[in-house]
Protein backbone atom coordinates (compact mmCIF):
# COMPACT_ATOMS: atom_id res chain seq x y z
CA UNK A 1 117.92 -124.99 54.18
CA UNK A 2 114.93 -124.49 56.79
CA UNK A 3 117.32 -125.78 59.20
CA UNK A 4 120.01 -123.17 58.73
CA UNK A 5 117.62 -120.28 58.97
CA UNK A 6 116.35 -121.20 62.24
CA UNK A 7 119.69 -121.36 63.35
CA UNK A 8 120.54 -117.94 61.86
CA UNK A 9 116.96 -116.77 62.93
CA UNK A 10 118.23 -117.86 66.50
CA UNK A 11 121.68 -116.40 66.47
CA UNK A 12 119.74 -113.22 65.18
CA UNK A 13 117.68 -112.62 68.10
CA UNK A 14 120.93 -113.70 70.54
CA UNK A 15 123.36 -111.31 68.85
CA UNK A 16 121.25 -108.53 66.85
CA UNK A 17 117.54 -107.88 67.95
CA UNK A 18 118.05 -107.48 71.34
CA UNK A 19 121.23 -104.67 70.88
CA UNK A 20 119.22 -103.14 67.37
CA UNK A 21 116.46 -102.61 69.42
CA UNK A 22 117.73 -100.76 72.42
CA UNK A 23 119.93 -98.80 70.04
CA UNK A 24 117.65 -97.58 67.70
CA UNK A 25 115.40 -96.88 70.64
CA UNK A 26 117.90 -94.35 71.98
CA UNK A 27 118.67 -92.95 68.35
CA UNK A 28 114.90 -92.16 68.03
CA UNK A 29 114.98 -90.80 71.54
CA UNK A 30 117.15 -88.04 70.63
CA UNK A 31 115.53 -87.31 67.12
CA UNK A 32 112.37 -86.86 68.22
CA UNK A 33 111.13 -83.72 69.76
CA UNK A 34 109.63 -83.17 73.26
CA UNK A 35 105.68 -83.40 73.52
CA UNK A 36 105.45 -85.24 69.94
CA UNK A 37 102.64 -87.55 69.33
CA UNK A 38 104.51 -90.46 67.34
CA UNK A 39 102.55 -92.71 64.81
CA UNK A 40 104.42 -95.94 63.44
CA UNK A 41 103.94 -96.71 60.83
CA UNK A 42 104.92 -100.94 60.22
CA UNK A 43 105.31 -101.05 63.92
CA UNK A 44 105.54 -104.67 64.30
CA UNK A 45 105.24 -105.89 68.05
CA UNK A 46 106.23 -102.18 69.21
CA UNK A 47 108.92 -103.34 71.11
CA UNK A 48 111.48 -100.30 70.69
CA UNK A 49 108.33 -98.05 70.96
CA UNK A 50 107.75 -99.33 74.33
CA UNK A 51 111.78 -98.79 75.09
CA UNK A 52 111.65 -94.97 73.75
CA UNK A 53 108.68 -94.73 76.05
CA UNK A 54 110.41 -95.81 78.85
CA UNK A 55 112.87 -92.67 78.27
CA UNK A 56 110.99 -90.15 76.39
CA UNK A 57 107.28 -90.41 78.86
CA UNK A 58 106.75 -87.06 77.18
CA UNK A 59 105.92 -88.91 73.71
CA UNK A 60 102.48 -90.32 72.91
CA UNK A 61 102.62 -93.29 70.75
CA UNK A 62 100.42 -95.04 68.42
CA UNK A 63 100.81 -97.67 65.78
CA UNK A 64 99.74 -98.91 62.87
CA UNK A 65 100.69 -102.37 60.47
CA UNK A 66 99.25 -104.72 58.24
CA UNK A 67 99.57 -107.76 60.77
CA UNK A 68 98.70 -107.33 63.88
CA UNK A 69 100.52 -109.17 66.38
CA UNK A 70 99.58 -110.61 69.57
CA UNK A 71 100.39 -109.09 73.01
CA UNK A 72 101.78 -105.92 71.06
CA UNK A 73 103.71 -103.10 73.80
CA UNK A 74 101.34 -99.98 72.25
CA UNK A 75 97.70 -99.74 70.87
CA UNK A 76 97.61 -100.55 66.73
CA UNK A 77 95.50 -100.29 64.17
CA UNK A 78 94.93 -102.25 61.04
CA UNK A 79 95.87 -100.77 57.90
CA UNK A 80 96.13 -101.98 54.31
CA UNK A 81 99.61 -101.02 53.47
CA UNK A 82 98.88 -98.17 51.47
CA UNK A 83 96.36 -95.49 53.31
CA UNK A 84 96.81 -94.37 56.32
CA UNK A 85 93.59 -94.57 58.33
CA UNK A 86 94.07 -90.77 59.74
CA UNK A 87 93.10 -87.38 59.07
CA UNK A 88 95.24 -84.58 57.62
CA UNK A 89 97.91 -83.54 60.82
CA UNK A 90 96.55 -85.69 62.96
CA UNK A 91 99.95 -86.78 64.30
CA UNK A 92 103.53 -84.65 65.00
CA UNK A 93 105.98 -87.38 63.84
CA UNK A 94 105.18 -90.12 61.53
CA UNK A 95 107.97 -93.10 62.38
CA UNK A 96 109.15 -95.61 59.82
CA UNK A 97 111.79 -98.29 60.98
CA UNK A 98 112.83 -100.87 58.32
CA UNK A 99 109.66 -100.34 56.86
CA UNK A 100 109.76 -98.76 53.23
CA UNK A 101 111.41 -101.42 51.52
CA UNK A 102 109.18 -103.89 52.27
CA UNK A 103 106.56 -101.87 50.43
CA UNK A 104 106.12 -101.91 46.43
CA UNK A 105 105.33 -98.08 46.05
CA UNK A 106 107.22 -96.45 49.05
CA UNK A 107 107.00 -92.72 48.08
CA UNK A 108 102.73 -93.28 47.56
CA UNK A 109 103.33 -94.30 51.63
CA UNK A 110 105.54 -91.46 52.17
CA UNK A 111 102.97 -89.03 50.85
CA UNK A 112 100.90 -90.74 53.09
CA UNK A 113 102.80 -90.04 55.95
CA UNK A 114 103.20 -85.91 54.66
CA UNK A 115 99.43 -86.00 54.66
CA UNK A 116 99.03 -87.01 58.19
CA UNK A 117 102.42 -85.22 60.01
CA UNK A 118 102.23 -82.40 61.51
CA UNK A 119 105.97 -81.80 61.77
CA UNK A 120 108.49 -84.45 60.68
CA UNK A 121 108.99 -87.66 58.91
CA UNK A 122 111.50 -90.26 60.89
CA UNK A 123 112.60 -92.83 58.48
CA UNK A 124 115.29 -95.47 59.90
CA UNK A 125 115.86 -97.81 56.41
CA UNK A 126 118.25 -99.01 53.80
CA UNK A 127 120.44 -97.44 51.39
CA UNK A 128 121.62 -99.71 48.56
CA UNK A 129 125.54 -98.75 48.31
CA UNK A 130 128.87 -100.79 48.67
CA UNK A 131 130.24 -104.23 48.31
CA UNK A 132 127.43 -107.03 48.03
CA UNK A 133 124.70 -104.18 49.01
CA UNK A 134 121.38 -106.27 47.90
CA UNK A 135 122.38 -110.20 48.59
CA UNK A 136 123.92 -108.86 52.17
CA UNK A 137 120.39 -107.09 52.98
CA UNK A 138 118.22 -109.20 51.17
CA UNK A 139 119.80 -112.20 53.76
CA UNK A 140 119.25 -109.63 56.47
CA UNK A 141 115.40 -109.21 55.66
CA UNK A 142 114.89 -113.28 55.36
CA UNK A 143 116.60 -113.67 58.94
CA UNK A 144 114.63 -111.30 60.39
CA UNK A 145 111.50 -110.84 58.98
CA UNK A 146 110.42 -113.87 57.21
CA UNK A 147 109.30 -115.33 60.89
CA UNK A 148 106.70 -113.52 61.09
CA UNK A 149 105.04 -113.18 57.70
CA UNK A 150 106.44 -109.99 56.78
CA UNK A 151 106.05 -109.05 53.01
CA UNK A 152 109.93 -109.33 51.55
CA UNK A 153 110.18 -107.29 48.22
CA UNK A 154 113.34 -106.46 48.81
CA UNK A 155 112.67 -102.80 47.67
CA UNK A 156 116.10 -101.05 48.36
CA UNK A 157 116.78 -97.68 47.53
CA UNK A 158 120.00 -96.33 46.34
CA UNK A 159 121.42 -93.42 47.62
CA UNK A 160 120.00 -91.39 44.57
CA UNK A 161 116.70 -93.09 44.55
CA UNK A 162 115.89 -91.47 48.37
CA UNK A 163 116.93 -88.19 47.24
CA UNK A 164 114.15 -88.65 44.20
CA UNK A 165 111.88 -89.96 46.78
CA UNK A 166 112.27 -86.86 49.17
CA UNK A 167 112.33 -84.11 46.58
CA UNK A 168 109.09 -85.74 45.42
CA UNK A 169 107.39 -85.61 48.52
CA UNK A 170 109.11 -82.33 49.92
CA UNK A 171 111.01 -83.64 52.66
CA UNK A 172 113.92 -81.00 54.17
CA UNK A 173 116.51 -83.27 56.02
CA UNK A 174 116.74 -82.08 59.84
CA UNK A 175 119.37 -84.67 60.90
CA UNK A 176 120.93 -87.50 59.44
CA UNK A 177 122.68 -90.30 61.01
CA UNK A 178 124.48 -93.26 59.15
CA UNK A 179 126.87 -94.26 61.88
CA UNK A 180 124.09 -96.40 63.93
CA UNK A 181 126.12 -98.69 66.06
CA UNK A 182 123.69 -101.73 65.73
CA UNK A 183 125.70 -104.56 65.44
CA UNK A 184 129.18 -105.99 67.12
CA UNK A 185 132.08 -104.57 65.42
CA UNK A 186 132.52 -107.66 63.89
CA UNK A 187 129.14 -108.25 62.19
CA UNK A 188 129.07 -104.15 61.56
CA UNK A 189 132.02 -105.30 59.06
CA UNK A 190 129.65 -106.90 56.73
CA UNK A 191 126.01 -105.91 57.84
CA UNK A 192 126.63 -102.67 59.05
CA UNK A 193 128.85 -100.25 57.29
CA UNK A 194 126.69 -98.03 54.85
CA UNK A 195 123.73 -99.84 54.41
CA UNK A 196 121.56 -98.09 57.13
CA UNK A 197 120.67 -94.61 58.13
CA UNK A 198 118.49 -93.05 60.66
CA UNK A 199 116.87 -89.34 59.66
CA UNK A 200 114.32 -87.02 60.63
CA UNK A 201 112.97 -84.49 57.59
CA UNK A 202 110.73 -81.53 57.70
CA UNK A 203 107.17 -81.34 56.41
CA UNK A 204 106.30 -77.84 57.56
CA UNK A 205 107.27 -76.30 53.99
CA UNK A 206 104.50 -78.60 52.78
CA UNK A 207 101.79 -76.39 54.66
């Protein structure tokens, strides 16, 4: 078994990481608005940070995670999962990629994130829906995360759970996207599909 997920681990980063990160790089380029100071939030080695600072120069971006890795492509701080270590607005856009469903109490982090935005909430995740939803993702998280020590609950939300999870923390959808291109058009068959989104919500009503 250990030697079939280093060879998916492998094919992963051929085929996937290298495409998912550019991609979602550009989708965050055009969600974010000009002059924004970013914080993300779970930013792992801050690779597609890096990449949406190579096209956006007008963002500043910070990060923040639980493990911090070495040789990381922005400045992060430790955190413990669960508070933020910030100050009310201290940041315009609060950035979560693949991040919330790792995390046992997501909308306690999403307040979180409310407390410290200034602006807007950018959440790229999960949605549980369709044929074989949770084995299909839950295969996706051990390929690509279980490398490097990230925490795997497996925490999807469905479509109706996000919806519950914004209305309790007063999030006004801007922009969604759930067309993301990240994969081949033959692995978007099976891993793509509707299991991801990309949106950007409003926190200014929460003033």
């Amino acid at each position: 078994m250990a030697w079939r997920l280093r060879s998916l681990g492998s094919l992963h980063g051929r085929v996937v990481h290298s495409r998912r990160v550019r991609v979602l790089a550009g989708h965050f380029a055009e969600l974010i608005p000009r002059g924004h100071s970013v914080l993300d939030v779970g930013c792992g080695d801050g690779l597609i940070d890096r990449l949406l600072l190579d096209c956006r120069t007008d963002l500043r971006i910070g990060g923040v995670d639980t493990l911090i890795r070495h040789g990381s492509h922005i400045p992060v701080v430790a955190f413990d999962g669960l508070r933020l270590p910030f100050t009310d607005r201290s940041w315009d856009t609060v950035l979560f990629c693949d991040v919330l469903h790792h995390t046992e109490r997501p909308v306690d982090l999403l307040r979180e994130a409310v407390r410290v935005a200034r602006h807007s909430i950018l959440i790229k995740d999960h949605s549980l829906e369709g044929w074989l939803a949770r084995p299909i993702l839950q295969l996706m998280d051990v390929v690509g995360n279980a490398p490097h020590g990230v925490a795997l609950t497996f925490n999807y939300l469905t479509p109706e759970q996000w919806e519950e999870a914004y209305r309790a923390t007063g999030l006004v959808p801007l922009e969604v996207r759930r067309k993301l291109g990240l994969y081949p058009w033959w692995v978007d068959r099976i891993c793509g599909r509707s299991l991801h989104f990309a949106a950007i919500y409003d926190v200014r009503r929460n003033s």
